[in-house]
N, C-alpha and C. Protein backbone atom coordinates (compact mmCIF):
# COMPACT_ATOMS: atom_id res chain seq x y z
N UNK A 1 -277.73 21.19 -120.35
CA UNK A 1 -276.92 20.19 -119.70
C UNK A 1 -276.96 20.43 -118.18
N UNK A 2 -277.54 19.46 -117.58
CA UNK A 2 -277.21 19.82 -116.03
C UNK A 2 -276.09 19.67 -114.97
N UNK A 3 -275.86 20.52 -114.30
CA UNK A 3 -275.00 21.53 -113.61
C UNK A 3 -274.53 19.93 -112.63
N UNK A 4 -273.01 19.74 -112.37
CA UNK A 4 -272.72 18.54 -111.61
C UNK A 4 -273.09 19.12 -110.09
N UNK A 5 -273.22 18.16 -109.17
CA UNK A 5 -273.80 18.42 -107.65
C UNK A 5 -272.39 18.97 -107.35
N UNK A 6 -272.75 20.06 -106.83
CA UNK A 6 -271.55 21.05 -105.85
C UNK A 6 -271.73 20.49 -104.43
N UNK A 7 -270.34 20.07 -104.16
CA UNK A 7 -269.75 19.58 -103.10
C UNK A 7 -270.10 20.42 -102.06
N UNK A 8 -270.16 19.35 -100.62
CA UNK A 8 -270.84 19.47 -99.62
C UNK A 8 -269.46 20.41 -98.91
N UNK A 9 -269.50 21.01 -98.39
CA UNK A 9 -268.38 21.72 -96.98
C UNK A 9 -268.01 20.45 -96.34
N UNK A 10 -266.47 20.30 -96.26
CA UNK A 10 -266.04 18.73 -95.64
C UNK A 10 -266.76 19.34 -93.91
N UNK A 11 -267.47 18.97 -93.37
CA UNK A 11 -267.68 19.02 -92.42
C UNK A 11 -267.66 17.35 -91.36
N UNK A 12 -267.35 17.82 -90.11
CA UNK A 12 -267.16 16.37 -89.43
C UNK A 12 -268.87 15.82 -89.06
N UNK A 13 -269.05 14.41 -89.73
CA UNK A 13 -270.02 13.99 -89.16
C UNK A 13 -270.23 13.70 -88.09
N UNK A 14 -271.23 13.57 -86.94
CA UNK A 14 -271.39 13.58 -85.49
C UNK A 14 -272.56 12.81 -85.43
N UNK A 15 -271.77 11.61 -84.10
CA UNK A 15 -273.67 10.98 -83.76
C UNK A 15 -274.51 11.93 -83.69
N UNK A 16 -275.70 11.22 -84.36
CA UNK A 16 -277.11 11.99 -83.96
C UNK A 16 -277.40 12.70 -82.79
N UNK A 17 -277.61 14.10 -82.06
CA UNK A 17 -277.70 14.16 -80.71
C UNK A 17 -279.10 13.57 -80.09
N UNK A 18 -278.58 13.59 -78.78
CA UNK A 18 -279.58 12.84 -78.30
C UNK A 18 -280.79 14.03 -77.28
N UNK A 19 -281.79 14.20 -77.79
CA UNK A 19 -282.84 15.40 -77.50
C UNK A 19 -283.40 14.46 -76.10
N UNK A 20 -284.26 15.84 -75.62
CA UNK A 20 -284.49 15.76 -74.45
C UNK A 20 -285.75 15.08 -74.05
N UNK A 21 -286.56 14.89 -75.16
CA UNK A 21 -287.61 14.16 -75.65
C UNK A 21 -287.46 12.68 -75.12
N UNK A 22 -286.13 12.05 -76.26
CA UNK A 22 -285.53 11.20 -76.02
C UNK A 22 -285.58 10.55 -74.72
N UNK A 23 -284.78 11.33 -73.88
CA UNK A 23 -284.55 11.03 -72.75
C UNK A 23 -285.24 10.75 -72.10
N UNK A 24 -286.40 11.60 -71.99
CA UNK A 24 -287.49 11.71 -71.23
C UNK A 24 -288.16 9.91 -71.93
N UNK A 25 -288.29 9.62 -73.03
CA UNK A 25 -288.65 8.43 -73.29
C UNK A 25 -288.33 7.72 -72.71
N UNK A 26 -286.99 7.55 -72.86
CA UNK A 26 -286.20 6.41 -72.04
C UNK A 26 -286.23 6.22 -70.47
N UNK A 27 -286.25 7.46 -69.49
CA UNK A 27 -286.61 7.27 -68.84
C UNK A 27 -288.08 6.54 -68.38
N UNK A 28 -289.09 6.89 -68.81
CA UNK A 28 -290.43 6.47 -68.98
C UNK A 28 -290.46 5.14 -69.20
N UNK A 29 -289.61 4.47 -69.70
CA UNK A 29 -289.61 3.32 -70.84
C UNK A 29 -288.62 2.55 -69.21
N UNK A 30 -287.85 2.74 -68.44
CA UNK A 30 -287.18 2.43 -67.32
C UNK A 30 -288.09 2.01 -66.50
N UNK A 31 -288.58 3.50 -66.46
CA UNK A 31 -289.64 3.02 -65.11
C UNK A 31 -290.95 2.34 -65.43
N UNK A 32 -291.09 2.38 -66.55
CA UNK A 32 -292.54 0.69 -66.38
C UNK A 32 -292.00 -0.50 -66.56
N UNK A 33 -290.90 -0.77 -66.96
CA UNK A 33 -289.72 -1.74 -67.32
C UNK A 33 -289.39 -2.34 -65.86
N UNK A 34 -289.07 -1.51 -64.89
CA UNK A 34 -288.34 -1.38 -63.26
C UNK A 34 -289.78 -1.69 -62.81
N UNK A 35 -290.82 -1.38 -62.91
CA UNK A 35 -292.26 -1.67 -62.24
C UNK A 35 -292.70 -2.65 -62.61
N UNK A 36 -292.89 -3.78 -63.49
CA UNK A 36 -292.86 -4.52 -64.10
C UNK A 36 -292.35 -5.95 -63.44
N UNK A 37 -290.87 -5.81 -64.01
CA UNK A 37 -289.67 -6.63 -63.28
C UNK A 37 -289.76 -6.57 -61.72
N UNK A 38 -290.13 -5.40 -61.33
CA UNK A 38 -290.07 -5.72 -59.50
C UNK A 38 -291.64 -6.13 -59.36
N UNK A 39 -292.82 -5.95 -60.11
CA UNK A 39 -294.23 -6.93 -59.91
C UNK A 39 -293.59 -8.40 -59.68
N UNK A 40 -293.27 -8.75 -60.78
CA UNK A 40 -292.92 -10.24 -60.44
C UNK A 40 -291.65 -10.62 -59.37
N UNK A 41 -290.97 -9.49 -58.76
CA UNK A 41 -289.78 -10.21 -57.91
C UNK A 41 -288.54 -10.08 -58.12
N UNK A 42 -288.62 -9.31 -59.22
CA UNK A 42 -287.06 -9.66 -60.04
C UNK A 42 -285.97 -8.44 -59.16
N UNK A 43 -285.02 -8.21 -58.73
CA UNK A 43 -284.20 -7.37 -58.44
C UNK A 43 -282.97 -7.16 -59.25
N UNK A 44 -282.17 -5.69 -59.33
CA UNK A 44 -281.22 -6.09 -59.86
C UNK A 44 -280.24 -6.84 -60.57
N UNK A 45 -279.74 -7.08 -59.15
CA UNK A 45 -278.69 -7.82 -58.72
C UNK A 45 -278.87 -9.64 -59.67
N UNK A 46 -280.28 -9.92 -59.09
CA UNK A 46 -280.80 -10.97 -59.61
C UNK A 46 -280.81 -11.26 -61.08
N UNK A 47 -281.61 -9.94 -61.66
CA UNK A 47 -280.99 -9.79 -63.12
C UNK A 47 -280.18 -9.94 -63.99
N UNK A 48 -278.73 -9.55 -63.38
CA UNK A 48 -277.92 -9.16 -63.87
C UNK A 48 -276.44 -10.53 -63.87
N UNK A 49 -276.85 -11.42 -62.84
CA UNK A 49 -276.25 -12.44 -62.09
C UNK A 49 -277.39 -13.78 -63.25
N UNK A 50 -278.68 -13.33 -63.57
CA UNK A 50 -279.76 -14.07 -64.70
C UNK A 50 -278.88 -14.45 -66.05
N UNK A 51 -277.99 -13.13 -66.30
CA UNK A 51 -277.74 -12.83 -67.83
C UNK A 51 -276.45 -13.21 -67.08
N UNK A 52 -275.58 -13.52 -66.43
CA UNK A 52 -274.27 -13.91 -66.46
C UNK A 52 -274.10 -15.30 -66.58
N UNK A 53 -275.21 -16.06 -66.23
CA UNK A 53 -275.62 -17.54 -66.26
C UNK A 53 -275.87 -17.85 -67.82
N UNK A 54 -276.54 -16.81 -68.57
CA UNK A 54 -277.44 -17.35 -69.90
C UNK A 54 -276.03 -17.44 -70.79
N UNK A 55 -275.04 -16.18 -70.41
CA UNK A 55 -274.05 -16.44 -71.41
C UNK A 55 -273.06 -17.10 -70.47
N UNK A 56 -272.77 -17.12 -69.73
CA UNK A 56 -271.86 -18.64 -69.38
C UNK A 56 -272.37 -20.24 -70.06
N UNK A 57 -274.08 -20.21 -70.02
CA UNK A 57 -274.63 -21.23 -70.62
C UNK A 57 -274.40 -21.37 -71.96
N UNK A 58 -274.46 -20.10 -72.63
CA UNK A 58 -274.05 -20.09 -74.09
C UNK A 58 -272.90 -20.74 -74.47
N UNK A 59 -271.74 -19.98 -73.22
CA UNK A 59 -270.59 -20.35 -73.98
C UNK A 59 -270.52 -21.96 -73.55
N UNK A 60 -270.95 -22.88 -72.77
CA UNK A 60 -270.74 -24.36 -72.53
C UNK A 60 -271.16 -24.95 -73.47
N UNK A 61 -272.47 -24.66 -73.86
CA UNK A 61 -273.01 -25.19 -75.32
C UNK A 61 -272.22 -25.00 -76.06
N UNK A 62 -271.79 -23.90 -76.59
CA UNK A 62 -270.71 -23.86 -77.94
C UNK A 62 -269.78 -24.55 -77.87
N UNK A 63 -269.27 -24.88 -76.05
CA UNK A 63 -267.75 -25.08 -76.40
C UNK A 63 -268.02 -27.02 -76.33
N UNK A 64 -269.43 -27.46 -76.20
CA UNK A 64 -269.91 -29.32 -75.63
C UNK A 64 -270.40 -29.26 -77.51
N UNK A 65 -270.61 -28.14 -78.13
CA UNK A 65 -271.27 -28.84 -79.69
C UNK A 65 -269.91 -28.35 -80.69
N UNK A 66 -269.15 -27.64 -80.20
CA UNK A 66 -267.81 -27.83 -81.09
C UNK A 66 -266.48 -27.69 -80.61
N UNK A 67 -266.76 -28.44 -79.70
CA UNK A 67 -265.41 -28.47 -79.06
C UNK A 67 -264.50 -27.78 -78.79
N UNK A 68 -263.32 -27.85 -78.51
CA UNK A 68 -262.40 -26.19 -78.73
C UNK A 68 -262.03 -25.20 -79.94
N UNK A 69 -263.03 -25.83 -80.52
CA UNK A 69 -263.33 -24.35 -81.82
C UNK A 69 -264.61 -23.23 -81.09
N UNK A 70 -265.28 -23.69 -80.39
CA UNK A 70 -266.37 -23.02 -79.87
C UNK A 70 -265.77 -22.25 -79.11
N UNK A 71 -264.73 -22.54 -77.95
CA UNK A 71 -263.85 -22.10 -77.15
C UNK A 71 -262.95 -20.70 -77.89
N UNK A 72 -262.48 -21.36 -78.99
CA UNK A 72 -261.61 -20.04 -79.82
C UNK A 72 -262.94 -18.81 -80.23
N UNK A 73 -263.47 -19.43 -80.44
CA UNK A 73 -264.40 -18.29 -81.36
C UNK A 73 -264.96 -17.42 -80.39
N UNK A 74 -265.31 -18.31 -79.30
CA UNK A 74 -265.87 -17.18 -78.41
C UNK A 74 -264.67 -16.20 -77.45
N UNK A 75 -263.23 -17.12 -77.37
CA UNK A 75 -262.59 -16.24 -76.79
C UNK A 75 -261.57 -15.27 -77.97
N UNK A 76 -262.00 -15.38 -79.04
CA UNK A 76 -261.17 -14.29 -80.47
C UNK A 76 -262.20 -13.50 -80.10
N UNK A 77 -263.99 -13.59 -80.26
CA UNK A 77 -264.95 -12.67 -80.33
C UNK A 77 -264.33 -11.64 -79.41
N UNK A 78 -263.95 -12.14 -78.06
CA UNK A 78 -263.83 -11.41 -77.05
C UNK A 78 -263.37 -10.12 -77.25
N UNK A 79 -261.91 -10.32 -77.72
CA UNK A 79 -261.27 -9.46 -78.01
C UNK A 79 -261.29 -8.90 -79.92
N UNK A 80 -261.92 -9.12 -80.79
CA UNK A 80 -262.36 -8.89 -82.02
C UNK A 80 -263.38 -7.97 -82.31
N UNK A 81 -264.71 -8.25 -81.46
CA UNK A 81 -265.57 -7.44 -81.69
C UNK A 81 -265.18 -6.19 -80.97
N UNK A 82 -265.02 -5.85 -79.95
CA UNK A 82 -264.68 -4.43 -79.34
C UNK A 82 -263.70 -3.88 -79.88
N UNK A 83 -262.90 -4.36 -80.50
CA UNK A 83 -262.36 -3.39 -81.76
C UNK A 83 -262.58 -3.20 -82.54
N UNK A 84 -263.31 -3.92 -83.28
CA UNK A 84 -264.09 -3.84 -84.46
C UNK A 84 -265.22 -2.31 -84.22
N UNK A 85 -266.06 -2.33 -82.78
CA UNK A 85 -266.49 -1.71 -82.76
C UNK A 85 -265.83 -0.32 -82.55
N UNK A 86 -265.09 -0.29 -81.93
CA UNK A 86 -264.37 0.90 -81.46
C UNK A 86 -263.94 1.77 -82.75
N UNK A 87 -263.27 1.16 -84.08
CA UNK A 87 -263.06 1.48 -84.84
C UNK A 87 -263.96 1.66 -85.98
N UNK A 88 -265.17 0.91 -85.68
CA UNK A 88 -266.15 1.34 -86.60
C UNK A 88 -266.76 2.97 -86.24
N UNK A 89 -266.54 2.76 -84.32
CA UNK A 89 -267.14 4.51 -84.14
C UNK A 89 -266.20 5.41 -84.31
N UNK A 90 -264.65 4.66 -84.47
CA UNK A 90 -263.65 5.75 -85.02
C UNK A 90 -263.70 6.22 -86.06
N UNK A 91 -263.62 5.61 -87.20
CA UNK A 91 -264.34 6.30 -88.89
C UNK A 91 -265.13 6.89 -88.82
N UNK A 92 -266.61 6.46 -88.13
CA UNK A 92 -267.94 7.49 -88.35
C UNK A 92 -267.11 8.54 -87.54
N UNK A 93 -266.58 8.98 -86.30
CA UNK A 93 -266.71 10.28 -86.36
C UNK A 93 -265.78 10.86 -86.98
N UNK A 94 -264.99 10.05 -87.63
CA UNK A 94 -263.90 10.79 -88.45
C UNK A 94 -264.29 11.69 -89.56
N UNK A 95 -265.71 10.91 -89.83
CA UNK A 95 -266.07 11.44 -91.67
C UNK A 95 -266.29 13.00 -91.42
């Protein structure tokens, strides 16, 4: 008869760490990304002011194809998802 699985040591689970490898990727992965984006012109600032337009655009569409339901949903998301998330990374490191 086989033996039931012997329980793990409650130990706290922890994000994955992040190695130095990693990093070094990401950096790498920046700078042809940053070389790239400044070939064609792009700056920062420009960037970042790009993506504040796309979702302001988002939210006009939602709120011109459903009226002030588009309006709620995107302003509940607001405050819904970042708790949602917050508390989803509260459990994982709880386990």
């Amino acid at each position: 008869m086989p033996q039931p699985p012997v329980p793990r040591p409650n130990r706290r689970h922890r994000l994955p760490p992040i190695r130095l490898g990693k990093i070094v990727k990401l950096v790498l992965l920046c700078l042809v990304v940053g070389l790239v984006l400044s070939a064609i012109g792009v700056e920062p600032l420009e960037f970042w002011s790009w993506a504040g337009s796309v979702v302001s655009g988002i939210y006009d569409w939602l709120v011109s194809v459903f009226g002030k339901l588009g309006s709620y949903v995107v302003i509940g998301a607001a405050v819904v998802i970042p708790i949602w998330a917050a508390r989803r990374l509260y459990l994982h490191l709880r386990r």
